[in-house]
C-alpha atoms as a PDB file:
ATOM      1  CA  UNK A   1       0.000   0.000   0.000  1.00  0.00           C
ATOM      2  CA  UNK A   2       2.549   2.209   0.964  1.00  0.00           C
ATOM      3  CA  UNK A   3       5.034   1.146  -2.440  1.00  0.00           C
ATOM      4  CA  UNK A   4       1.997   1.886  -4.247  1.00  0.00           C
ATOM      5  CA  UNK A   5       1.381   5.763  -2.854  1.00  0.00           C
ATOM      6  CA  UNK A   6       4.668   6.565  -3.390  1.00  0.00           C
ATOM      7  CA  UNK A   7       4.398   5.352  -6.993  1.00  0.00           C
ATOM      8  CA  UNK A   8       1.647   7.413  -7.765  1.00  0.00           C
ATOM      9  CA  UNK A   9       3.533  10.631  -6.326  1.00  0.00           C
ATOM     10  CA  UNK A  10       6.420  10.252  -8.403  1.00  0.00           C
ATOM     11  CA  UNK A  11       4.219   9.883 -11.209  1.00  0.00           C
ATOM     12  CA  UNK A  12       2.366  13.062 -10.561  1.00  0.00           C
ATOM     13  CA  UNK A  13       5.691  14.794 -10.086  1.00  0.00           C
ATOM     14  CA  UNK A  14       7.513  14.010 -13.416  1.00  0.00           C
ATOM     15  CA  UNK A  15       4.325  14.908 -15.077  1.00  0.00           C
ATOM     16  CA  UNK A  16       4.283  18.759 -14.442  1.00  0.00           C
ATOM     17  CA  UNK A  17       7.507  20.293 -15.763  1.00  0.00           C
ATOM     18  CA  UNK A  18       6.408  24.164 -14.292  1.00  0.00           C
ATOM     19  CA  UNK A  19       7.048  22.534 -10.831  1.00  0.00           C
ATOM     20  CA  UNK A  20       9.574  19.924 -11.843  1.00  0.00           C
ATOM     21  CA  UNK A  21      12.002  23.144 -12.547  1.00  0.00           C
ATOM     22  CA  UNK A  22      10.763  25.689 -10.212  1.00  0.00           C
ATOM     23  CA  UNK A  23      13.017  27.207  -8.158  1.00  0.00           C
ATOM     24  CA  UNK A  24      12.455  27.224  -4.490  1.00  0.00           C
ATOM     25  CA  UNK A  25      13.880  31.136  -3.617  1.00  0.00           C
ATOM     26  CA  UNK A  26      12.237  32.562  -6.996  1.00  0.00           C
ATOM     27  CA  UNK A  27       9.187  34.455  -6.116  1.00  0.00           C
ATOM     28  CA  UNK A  28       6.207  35.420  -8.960  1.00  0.00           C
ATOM     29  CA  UNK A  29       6.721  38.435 -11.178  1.00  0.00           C
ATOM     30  CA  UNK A  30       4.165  41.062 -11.211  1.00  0.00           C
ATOM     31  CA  UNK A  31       2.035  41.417 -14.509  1.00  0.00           C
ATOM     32  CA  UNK A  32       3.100  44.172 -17.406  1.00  0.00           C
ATOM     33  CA  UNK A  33       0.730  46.976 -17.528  1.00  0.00           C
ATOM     34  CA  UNK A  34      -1.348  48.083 -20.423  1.00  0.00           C
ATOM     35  CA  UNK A  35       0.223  49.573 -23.299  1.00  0.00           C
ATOM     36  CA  UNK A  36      -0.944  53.188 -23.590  1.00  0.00           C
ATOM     37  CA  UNK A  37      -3.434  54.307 -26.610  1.00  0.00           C
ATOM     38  CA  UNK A  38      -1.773  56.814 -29.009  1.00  0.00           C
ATOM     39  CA  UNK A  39      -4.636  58.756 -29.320  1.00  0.00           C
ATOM     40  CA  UNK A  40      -4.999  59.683 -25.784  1.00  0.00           C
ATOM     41  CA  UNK A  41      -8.843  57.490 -25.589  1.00  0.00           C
ATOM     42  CA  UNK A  42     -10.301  56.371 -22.702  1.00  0.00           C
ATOM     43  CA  UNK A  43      -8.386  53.253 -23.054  1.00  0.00           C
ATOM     44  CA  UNK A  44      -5.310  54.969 -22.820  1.00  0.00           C
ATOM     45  CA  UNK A  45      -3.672  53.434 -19.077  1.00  0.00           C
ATOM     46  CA  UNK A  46      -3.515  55.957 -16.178  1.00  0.00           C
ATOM     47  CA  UNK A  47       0.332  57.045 -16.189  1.00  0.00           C
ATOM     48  CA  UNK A  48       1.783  58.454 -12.439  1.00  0.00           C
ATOM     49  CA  UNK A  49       2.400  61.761 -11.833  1.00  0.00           C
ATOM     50  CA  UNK A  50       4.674  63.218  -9.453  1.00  0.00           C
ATOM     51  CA  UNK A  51       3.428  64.907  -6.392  1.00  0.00           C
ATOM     52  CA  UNK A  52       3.314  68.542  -6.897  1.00  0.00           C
ATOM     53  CA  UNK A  53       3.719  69.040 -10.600  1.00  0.00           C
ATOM     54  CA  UNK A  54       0.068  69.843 -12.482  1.00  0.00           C
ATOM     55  CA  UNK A  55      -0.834  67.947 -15.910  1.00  0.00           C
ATOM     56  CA  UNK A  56      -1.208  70.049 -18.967  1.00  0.00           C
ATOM     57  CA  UNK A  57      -4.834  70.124 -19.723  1.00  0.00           C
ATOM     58  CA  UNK A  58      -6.147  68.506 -23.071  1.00  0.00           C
ATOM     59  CA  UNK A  59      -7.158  71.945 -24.729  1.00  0.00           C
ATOM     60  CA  UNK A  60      -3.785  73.839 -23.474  1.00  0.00           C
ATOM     61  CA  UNK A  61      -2.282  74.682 -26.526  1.00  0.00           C
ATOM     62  CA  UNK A  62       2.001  73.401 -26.811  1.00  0.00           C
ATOM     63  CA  UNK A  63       4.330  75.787 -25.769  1.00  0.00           C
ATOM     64  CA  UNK A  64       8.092  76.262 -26.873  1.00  0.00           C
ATOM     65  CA  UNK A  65      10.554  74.136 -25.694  1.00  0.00           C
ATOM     66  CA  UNK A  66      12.766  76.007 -22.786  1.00  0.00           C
ATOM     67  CA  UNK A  67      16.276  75.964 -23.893  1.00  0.00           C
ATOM     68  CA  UNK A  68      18.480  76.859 -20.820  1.00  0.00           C
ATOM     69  CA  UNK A  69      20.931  78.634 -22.698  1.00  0.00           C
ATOM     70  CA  UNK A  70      21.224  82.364 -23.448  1.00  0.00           C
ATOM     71  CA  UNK A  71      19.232  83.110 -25.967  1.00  0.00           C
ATOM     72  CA  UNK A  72      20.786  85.393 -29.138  1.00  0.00           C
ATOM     73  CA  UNK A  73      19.194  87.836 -30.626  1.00  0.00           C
ATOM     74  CA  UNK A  74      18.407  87.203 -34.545  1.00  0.00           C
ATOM     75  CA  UNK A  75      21.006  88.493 -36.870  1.00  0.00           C
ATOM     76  CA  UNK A  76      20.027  91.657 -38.855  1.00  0.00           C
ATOM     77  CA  UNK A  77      18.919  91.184 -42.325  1.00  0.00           C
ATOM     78  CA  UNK A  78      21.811  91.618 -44.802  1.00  0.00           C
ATOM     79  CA  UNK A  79      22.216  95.022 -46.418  1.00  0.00           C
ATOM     80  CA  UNK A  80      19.723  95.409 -50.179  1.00  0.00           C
ATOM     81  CA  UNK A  81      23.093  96.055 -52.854  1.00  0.00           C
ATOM     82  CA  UNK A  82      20.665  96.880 -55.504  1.00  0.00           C
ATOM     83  CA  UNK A  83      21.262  99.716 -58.223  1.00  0.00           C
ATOM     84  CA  UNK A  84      23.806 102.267 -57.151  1.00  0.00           C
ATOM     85  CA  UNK A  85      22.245 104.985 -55.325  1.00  0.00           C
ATOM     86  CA  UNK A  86      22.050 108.334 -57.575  1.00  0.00           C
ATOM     87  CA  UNK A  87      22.731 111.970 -55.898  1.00  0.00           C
ATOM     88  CA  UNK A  88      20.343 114.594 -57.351  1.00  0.00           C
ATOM     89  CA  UNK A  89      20.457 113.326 -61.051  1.00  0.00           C
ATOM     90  CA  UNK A  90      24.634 112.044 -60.826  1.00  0.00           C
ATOM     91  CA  UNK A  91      25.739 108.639 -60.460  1.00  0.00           C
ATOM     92  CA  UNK A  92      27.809 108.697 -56.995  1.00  0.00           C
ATOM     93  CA  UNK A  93      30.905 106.546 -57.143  1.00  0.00           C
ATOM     94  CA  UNK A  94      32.607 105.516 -53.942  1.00  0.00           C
ATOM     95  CA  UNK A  95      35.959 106.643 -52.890  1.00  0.00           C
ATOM     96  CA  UNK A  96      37.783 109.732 -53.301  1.00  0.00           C
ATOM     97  CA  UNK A  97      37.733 110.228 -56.456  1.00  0.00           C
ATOM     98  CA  UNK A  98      34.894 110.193 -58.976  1.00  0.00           C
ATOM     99  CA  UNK A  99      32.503 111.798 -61.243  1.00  0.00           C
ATOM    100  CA  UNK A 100      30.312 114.536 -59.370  1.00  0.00           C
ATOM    101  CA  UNK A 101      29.823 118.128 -58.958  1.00  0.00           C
ATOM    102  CA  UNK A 102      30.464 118.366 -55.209  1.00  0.00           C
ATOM    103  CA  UNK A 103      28.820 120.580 -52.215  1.00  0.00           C
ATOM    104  CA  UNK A 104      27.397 123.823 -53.400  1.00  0.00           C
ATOM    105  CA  UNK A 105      25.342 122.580 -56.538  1.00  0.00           C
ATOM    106  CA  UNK A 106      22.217 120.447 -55.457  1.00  0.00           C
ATOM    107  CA  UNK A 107      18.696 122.045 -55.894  1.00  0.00           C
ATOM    108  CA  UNK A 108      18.217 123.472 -52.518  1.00  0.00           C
ATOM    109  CA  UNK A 109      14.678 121.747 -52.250  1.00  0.00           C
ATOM    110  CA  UNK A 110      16.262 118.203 -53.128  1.00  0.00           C
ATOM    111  CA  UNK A 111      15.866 115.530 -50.552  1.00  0.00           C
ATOM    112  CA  UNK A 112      18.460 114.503 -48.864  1.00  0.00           C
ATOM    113  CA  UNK A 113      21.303 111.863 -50.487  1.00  0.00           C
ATOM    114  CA  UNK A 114      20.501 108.166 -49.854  1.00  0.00           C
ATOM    115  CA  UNK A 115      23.300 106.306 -48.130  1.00  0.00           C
ATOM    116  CA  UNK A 116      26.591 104.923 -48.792  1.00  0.00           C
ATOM    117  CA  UNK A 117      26.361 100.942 -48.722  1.00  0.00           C
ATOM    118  CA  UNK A 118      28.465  99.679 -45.562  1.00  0.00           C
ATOM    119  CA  UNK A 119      32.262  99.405 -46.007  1.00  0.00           C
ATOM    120  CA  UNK A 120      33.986  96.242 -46.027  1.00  0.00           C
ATOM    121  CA  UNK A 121      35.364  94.982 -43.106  1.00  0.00           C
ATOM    122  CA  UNK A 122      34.248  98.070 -40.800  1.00  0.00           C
ATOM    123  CA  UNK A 123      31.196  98.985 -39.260  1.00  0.00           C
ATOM    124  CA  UNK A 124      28.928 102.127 -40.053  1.00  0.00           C
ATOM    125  CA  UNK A 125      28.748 103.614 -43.654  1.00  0.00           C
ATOM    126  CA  UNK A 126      31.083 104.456 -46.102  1.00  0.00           C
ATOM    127  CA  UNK A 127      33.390 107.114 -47.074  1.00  0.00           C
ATOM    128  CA  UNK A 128      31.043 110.449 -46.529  1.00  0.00           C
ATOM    129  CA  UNK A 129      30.850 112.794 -49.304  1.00  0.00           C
ATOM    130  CA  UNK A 130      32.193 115.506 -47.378  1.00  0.00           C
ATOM    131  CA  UNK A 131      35.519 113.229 -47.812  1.00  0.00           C
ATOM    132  CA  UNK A 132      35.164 113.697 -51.662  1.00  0.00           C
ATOM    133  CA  UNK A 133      37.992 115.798 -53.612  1.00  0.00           C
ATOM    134  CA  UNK A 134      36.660 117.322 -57.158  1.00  0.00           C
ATOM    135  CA  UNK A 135      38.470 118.210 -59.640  1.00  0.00           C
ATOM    136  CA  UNK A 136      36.801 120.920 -62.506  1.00  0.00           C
ATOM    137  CA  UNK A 137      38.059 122.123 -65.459  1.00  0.00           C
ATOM    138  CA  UNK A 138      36.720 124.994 -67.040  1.00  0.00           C
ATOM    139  CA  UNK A 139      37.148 126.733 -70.619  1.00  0.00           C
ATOM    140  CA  UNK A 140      35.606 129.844 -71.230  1.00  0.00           C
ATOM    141  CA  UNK A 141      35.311 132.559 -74.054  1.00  0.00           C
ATOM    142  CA  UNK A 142      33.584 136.152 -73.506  1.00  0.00           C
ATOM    143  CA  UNK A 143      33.701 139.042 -76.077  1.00  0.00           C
ATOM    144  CA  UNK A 144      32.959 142.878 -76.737  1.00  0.00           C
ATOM    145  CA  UNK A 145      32.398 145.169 -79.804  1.00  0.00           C
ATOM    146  CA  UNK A 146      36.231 145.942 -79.441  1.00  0.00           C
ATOM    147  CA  UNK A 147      37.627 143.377 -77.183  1.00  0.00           C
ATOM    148  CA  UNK A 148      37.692 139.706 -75.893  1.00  0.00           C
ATOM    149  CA  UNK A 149      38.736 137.760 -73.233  1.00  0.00           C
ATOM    150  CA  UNK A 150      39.487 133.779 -73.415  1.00  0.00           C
ATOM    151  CA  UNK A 151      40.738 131.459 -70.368  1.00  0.00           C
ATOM    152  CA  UNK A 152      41.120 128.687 -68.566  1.00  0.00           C
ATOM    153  CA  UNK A 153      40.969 127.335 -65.233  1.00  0.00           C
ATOM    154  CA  UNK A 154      41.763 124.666 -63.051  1.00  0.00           C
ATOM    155  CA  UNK A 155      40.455 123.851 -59.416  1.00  0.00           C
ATOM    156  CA  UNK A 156      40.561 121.099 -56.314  1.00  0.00           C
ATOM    157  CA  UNK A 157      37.654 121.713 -53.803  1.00  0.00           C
ATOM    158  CA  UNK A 158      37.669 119.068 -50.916  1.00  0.00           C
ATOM    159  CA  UNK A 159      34.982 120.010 -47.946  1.00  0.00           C
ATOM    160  CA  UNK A 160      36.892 122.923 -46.889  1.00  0.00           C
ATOM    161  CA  UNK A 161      40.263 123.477 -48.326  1.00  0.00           C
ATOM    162  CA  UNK A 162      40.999 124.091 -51.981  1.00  0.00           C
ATOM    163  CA  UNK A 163      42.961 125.158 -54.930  1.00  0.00           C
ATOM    164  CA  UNK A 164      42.829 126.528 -58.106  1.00  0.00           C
ATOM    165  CA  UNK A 165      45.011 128.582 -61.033  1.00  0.00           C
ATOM    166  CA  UNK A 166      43.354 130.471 -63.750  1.00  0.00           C
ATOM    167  CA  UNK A 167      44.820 131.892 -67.139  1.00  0.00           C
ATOM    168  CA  UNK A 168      43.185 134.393 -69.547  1.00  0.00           C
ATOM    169  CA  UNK A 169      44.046 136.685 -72.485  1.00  0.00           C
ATOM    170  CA  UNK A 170      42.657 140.150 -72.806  1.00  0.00           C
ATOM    171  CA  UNK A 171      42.304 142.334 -75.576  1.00  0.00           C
ATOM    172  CA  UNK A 172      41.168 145.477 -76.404  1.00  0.00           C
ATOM    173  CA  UNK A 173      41.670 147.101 -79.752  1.00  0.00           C
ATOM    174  CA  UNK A 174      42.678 150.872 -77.461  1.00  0.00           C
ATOM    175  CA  UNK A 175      45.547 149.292 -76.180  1.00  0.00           C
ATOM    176  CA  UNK A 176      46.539 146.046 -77.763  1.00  0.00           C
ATOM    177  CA  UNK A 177      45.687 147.172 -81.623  1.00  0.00           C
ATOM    178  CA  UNK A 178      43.472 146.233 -83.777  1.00  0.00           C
ATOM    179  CA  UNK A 179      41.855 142.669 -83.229  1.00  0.00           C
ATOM    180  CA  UNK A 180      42.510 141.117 -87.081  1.00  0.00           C
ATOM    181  CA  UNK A 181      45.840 142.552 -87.339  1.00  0.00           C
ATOM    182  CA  UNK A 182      49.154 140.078 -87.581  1.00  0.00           C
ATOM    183  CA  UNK A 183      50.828 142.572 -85.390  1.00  0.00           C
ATOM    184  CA  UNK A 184      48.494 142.405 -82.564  1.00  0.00           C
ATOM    185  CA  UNK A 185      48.966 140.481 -79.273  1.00  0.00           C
ATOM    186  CA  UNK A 186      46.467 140.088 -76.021  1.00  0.00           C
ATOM    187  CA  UNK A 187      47.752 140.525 -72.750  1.00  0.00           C
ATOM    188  CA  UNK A 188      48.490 137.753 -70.839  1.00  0.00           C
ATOM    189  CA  UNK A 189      46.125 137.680 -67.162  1.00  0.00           C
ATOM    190  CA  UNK A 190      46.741 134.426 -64.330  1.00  0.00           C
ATOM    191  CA  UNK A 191      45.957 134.040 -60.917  1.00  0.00           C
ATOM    192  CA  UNK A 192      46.507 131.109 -58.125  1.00  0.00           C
ATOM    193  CA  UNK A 193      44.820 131.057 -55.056  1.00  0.00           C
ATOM    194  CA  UNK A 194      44.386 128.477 -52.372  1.00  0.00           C
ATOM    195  CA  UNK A 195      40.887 128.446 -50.870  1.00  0.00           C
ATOM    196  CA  UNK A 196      39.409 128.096 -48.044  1.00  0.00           C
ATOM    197  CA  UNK A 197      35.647 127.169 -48.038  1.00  0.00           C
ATOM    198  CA  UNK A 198      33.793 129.087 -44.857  1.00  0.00           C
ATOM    199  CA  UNK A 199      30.639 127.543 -46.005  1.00  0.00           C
ATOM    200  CA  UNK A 200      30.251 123.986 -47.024  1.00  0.00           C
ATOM    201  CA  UNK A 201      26.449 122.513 -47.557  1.00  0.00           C
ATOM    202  CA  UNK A 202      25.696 120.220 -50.054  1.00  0.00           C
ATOM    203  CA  UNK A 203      23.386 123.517 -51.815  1.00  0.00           C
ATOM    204  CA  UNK A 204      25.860 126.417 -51.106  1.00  0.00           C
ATOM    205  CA  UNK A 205      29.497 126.423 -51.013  1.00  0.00           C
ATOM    206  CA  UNK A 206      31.317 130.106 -49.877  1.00  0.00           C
ATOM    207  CA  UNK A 207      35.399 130.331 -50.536  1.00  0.00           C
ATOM    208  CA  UNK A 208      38.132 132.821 -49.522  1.00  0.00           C
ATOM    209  CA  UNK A 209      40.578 132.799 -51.824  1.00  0.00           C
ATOM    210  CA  UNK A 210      43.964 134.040 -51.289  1.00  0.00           C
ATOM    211  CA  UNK A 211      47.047 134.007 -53.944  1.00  0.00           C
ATOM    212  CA  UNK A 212      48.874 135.843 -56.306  1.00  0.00           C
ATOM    213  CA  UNK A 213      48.451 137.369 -60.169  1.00  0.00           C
ATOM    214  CA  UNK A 214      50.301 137.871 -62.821  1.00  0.00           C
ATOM    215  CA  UNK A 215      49.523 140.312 -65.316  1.00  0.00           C
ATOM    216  CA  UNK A 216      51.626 139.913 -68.819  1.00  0.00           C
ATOM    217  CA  UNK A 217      51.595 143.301 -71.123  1.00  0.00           C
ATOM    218  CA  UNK A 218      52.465 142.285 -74.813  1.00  0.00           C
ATOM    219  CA  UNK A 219      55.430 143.372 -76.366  1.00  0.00           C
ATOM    220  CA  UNK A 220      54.159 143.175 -80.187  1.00  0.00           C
ATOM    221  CA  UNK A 221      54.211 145.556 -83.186  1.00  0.00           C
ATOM    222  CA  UNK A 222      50.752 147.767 -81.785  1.00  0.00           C
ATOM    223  CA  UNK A 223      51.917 148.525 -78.924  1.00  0.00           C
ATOM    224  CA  UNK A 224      55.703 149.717 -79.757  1.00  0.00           C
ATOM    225  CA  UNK A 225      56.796 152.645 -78.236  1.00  0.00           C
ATOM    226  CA  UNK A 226      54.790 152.125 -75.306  1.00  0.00           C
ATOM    227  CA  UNK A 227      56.394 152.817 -71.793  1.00  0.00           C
ATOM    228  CA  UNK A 228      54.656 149.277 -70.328  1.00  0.00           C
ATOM    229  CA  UNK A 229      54.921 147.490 -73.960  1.00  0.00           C
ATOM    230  CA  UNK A 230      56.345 143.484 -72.991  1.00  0.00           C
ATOM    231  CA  UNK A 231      56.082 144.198 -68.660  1.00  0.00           C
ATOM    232  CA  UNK A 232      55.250 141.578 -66.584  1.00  0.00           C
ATOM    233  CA  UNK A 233      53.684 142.463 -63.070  1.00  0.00           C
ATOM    234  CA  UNK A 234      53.185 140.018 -60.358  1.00  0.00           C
ATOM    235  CA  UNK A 235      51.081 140.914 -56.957  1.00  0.00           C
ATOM    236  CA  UNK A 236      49.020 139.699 -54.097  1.00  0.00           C
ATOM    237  CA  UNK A 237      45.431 138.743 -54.952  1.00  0.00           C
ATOM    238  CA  UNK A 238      42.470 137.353 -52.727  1.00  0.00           C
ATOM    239  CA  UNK A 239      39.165 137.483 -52.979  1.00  0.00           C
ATOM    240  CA  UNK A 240      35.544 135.505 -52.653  1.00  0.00           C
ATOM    241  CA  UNK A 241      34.267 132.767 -54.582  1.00  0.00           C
ATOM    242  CA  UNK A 242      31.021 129.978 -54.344  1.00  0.00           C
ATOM    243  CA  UNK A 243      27.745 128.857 -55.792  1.00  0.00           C
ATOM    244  CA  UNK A 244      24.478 127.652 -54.740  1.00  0.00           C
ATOM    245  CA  UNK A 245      21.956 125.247 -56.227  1.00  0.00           C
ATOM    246  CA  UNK A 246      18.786 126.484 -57.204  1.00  0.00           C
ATOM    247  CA  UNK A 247      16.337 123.976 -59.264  1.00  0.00           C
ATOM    248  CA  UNK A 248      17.074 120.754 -60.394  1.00  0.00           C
ATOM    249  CA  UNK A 249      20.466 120.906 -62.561  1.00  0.00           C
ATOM    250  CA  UNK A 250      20.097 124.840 -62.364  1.00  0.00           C
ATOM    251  CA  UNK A 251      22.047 127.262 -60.037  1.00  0.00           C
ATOM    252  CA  UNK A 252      24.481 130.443 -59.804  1.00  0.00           C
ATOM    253  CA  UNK A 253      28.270 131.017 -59.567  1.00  0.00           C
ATOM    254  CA  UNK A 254      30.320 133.770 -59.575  1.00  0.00           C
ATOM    255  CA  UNK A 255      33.702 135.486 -58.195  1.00  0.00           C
ATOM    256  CA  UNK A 256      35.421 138.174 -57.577  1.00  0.00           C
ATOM    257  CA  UNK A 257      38.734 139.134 -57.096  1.00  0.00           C
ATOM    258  CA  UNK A 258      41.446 142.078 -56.146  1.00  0.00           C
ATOM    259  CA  UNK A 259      44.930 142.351 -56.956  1.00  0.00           C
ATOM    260  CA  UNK A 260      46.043 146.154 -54.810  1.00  0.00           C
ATOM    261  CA  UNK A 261      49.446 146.413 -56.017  1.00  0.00           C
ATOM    262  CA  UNK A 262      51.618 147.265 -58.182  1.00  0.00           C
ATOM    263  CA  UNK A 263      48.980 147.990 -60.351  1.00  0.00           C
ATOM    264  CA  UNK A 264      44.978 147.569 -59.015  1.00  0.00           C
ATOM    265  CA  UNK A 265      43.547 144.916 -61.570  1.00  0.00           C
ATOM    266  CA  UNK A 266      39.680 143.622 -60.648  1.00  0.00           C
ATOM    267  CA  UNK A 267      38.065 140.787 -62.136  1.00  0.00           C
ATOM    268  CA  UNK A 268      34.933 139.385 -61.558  1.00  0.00           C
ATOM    269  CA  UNK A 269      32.047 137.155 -63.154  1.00  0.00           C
ATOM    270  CA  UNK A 270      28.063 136.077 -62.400  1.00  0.00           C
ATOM    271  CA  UNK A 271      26.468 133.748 -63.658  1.00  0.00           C
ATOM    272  CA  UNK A 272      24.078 130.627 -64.325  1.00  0.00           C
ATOM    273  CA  UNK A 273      25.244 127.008 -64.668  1.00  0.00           C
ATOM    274  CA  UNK A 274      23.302 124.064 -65.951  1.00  0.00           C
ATOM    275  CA  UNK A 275      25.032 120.754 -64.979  1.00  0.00           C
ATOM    276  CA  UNK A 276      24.234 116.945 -65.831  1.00  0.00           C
ATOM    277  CA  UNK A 277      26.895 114.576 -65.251  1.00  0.00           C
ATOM    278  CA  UNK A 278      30.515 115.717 -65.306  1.00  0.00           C
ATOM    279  CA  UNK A 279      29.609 118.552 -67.625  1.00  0.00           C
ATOM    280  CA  UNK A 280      28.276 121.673 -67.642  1.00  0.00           C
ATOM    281  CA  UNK A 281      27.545 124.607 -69.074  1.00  0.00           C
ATOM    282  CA  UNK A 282      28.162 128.295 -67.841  1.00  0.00           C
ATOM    283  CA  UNK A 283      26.875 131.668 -69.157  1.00  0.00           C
ATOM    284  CA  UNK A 284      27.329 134.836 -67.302  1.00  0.00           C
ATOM    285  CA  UNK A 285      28.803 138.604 -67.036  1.00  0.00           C
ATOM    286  CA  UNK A 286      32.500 138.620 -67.156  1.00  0.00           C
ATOM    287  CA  UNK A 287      34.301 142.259 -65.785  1.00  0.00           C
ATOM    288  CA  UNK A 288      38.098 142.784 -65.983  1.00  0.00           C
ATOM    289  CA  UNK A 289      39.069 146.325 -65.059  1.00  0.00           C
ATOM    290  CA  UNK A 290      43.026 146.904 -65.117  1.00  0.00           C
ATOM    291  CA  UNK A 291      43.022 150.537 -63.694  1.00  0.00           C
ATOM    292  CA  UNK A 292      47.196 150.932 -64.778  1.00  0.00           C
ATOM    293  CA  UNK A 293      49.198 153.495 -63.345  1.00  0.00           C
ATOM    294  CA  UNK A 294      48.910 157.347 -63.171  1.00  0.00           C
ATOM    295  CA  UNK A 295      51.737 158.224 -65.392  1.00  0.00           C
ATOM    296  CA  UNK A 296      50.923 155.057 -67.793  1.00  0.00           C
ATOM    297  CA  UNK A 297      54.355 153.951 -67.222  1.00  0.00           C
ATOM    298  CA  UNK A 298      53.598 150.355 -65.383  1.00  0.00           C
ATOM    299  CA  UNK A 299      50.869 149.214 -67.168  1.00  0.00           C
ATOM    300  CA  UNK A 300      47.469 150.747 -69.356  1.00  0.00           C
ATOM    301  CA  UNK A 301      44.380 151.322 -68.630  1.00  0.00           C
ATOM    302  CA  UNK A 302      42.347 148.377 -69.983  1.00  0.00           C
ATOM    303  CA  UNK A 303      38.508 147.482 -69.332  1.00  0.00           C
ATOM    304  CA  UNK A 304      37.061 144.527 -70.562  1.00  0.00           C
ATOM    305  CA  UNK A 305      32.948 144.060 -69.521  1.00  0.00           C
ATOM    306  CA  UNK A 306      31.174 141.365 -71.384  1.00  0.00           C
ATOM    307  CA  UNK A 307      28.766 138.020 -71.642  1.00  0.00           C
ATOM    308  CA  UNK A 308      30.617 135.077 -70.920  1.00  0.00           C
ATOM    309  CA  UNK A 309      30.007 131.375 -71.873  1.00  0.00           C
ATOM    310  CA  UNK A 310      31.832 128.148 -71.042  1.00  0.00           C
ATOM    311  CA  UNK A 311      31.876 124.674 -70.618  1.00  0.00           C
ATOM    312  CA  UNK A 312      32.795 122.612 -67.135  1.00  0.00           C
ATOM    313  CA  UNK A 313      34.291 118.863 -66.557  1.00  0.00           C
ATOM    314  CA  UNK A 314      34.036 118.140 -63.722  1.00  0.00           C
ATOM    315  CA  UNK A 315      35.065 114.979 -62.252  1.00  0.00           C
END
């Protein structure tokens, strides 16, 4: 009876393998939980929360993620290159030196020049045009009944400081002889001045000039046996010169200057000057008044008064 039971045990051992290999100190794991629904349903499993902290609600809308590092402001947008900027009618060209007409010549109701595109490598704008140097060239013809007067002149104007050398011949058929004759010379008429510019705006530019002159008497067949025939007189000479924009490509020049000694010589000149580009065009009142000497020995006595026209480069 016994031999039998025990029979029967073993049997009922061998015949379930979970217990056969069970181990004694293992103890039974818990169950995995749900897998949560996507969608955020009601079959979605309850997830734990930590004490203190509130749940978003389901209709909060997202915010940004923090970042916990400084935060950098955006970078500015890069500067528009475009077409090059234009400065009342002229094409402005960067650096020093370039095609223009300078301070003193914009319409004085013109709006005010766009700006220079940042330099390279520097912060801030470019080269200003107060920084510009121009260069102008002028040729110029005016004429009388009896007379004429022909020149040249040459001139650097930065923002304030300046130069500029001017040549002319005079004649008058009292003095020098007749006009068509092969025996008939002008007198020769120069001045140099540096300048100083005590008013600078881009409309109006004011100079004080201060130099010297040269006045050249001729020396040719119409004038022999004259006292001052083939003299050549050099003196101080200062004086005022400047324009100012008016209208568009439209405004007004003029000079005038003094030589004192040795002999008093005046010359001045008004007028209007139309501009586009590097070149312009002058027209005005031109007055040269060489007063000469008392006795007639150092020089004549020559006037010269008469419309003036010319043409400017200026660059």
């Amino acid at each position: 009876m016994r031999l039998t039971t025990c029979l029967l045990a073993v049997i009922a051992l061998s015949s379930s393998p979970a217990l056969a290999h069970a181990d004694p100190g293992d103890e039974p794991r818990a169950p995995r939980p749900v897998a949560e629904d996507r969608d955020g349903g009601p079959e979605a499993a309850p997830q734990r929360q930590a004490p203190g902290v509130e749940q978003p609600r389901p209709d909060a809308v997202p915010r940004r993620a923090y970042s916990p590092y400084p935060r950098v402001a955006p970078p500015p947008p890069p500067y528009r290159r475009g077409p090059p900027p234009v400065y009342y009618g002229h094409p402005r060209v960067y650096g020093r030196w370039g095609w223009g007409w300078g301070w003193g010549y914009a319409p004085i109701f013109a709006p005010p020049p766009p700006p220079y595109a940042p330099s390279e490598g520097a912060p801030g704008y470019g080269r200003p045009e107060a920084d510009r140097i121009y260069t102008r060239v002028n040729v110029y013809g005016a004429g009388q009944a009896d007379g004429y007067a022909a020149g040249l002149s040459l001139a650097l104007d930065s923002r304030f400081a300046g130069f500029d050398i001017n040549i002319d011949a005079l004649a008058r058929e009292p003095v020098t002889g007749r006009l068509h004759d092969a025996g008939s010379d002008p007198a020769g008429w120069g001045s140099a001045h540096l300048t100083w510019s005590v008013l600078s705006t881009p409309n109006a530019r004011l100079r004080v000039l201060t130099g010297a002159s040269m006045l050249s008497l001729p020396s040719s067949q119409a004038v022999q046996g004259q006292p001052w025939a083939g003299k050549t007189l050099f003196g101080p000479d200062v004086g005022v010169s400047g324009q100012l924009g008016l209208l568009g490509p439209v405004g007004i020049e003029g000079y005038a200057r003094l030589t004192p000694f040795p002999v008093v010589v005046a010359d001045t000149y008004a007028g209007v000057a139309v501009h586009g580009g590097p070149l312009g065009v002058t027209a005005g009142w031109r007055w040269v008044d060489v007063q000469g000497s008392a006795t007639n020995t150092d020089a004549p006595k020559l006037m010269f008064r008469g419309p003036q026209l010319g043409i400017s480069l200026r660059f």
